[in-house]
C-alpha atoms as a PDB file:
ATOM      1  CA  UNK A   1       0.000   0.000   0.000  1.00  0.00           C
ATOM      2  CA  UNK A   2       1.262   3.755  -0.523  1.00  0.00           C
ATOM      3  CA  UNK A   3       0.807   6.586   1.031  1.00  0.00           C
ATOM      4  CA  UNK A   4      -1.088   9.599   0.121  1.00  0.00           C
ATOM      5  CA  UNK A   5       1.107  12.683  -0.302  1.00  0.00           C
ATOM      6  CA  UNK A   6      -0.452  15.230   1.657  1.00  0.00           C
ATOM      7  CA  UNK A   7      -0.110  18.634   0.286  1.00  0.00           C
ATOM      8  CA  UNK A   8      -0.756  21.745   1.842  1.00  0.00           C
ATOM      9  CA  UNK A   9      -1.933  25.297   0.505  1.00  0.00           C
ATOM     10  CA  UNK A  10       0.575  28.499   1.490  1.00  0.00           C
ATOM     11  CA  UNK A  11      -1.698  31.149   2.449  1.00  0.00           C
ATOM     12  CA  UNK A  12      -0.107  34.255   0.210  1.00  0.00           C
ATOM     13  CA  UNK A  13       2.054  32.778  -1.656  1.00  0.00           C
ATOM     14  CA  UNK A  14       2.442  34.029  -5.305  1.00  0.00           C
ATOM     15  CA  UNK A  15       3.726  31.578  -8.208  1.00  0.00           C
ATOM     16  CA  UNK A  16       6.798  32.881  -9.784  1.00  0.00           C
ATOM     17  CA  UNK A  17       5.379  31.864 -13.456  1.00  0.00           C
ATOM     18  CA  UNK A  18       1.557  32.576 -13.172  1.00  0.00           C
ATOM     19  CA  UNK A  19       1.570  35.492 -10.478  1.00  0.00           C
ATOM     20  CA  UNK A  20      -1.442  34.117  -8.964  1.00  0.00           C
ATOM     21  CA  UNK A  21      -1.997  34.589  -5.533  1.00  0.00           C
ATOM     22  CA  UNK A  22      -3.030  31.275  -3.265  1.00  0.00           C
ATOM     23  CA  UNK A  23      -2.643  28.595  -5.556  1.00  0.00           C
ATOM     24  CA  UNK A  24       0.796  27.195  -4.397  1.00  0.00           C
ATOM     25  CA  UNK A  25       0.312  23.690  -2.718  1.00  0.00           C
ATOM     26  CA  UNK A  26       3.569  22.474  -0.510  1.00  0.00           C
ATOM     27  CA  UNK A  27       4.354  18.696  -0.050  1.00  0.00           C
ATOM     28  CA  UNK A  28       7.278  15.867  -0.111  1.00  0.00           C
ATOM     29  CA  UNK A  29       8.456  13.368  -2.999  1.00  0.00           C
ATOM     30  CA  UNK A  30       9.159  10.518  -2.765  1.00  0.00           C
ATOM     31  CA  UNK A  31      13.229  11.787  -2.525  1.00  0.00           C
ATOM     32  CA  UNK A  32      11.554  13.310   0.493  1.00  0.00           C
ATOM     33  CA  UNK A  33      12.314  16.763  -1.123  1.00  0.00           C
ATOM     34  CA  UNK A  34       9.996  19.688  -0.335  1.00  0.00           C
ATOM     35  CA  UNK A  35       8.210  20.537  -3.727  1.00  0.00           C
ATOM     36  CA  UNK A  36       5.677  23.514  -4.647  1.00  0.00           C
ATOM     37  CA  UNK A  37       3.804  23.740  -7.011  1.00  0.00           C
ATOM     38  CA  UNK A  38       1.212  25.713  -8.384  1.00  0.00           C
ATOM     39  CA  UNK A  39      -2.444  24.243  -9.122  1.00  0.00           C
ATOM     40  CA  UNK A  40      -3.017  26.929 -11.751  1.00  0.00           C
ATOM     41  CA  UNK A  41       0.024  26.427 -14.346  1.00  0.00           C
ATOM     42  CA  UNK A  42       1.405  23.726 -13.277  1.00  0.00           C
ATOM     43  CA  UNK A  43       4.889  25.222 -12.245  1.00  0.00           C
ATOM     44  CA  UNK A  44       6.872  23.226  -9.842  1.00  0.00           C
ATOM     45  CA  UNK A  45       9.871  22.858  -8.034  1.00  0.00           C
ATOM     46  CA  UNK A  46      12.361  21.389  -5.388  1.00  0.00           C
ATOM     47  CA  UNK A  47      12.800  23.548  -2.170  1.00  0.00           C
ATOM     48  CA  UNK A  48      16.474  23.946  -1.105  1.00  0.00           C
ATOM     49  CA  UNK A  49      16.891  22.014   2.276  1.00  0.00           C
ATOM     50  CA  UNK A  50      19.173  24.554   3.593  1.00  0.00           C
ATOM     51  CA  UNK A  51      16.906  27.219   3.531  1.00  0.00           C
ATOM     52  CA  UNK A  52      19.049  29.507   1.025  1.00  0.00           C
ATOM     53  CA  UNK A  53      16.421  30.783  -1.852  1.00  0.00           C
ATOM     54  CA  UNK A  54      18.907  30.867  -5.715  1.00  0.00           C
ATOM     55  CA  UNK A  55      18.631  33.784  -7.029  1.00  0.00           C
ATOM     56  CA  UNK A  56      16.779  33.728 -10.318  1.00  0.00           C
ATOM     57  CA  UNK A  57      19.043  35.523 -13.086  1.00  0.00           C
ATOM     58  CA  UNK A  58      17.394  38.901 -14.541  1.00  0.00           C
ATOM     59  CA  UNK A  59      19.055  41.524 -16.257  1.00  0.00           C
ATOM     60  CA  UNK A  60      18.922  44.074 -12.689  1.00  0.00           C
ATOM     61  CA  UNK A  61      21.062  41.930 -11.291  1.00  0.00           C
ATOM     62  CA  UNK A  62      23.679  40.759 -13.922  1.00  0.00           C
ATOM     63  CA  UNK A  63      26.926  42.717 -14.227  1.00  0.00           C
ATOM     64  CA  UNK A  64      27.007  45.290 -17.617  1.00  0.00           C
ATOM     65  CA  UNK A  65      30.262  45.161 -18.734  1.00  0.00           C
ATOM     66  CA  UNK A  66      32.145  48.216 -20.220  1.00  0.00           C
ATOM     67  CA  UNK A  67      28.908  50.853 -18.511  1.00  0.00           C
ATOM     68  CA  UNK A  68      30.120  53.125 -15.667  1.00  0.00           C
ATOM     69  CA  UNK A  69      27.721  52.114 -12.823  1.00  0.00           C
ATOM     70  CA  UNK A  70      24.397  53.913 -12.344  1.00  0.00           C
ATOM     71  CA  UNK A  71      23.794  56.525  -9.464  1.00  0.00           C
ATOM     72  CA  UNK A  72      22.350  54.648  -7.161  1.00  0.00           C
ATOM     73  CA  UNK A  73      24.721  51.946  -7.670  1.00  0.00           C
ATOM     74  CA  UNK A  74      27.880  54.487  -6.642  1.00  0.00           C
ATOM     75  CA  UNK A  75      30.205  53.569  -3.171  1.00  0.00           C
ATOM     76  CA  UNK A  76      28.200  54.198  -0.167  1.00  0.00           C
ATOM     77  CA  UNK A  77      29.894  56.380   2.509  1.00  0.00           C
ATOM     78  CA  UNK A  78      29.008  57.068   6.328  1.00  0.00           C
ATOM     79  CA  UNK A  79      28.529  60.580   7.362  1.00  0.00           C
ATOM     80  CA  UNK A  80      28.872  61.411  10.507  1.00  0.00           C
ATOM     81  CA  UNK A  81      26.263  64.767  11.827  1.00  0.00           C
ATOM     82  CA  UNK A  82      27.583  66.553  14.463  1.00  0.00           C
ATOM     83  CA  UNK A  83      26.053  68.555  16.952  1.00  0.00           C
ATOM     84  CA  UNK A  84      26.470  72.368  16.008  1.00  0.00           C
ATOM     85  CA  UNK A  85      25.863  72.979  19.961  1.00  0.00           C
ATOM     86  CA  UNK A  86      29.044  71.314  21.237  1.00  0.00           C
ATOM     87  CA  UNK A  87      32.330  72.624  20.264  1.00  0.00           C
ATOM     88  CA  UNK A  88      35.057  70.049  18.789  1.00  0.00           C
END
């Protein structure tokens, strides 16, 4: 006899293909991997067991070789604020 997979709806959850809100179902394989997968399109796959999500590659967040960097991409520096009412 086998057992029945039991599979479990995440409340808010949005699938990364379809964008639809509350159809993600959670459960284990038979590798006794943590899947997802969405009821709507069909998209599915294997959670990482360590808890670190992969980054999905886009073009925000690959390098652009041979452009100078945007503004909001420039060095970051602290800056201290003094108080004007003590003396230093």
């Amino acid at each position: 006899m086998t057992e029945k997979t039991i599979k479990r709806f995440i409340a808010g959850a949005v699938c990364p293909r379809c964008a639809e809100m509350d159809k993600l179902v959670m459960f284990r394989n038979e590798q006794n991997q943590q899947v997802r997968e969405c009821v709507r399109c069909g998209y599915s796959d294997v959670m990482n067991e360590n808890g670190q999500a992969e980054e999905i590659s886009t073009r925000v967040n690959q390098p652009r070789v041979g452009e100078k960097p945007l503004a909001h991409e420039d060095e970051v520096s602290v800056v201290n604020i003094m108080d004007p009412k003590k003396k230093h």
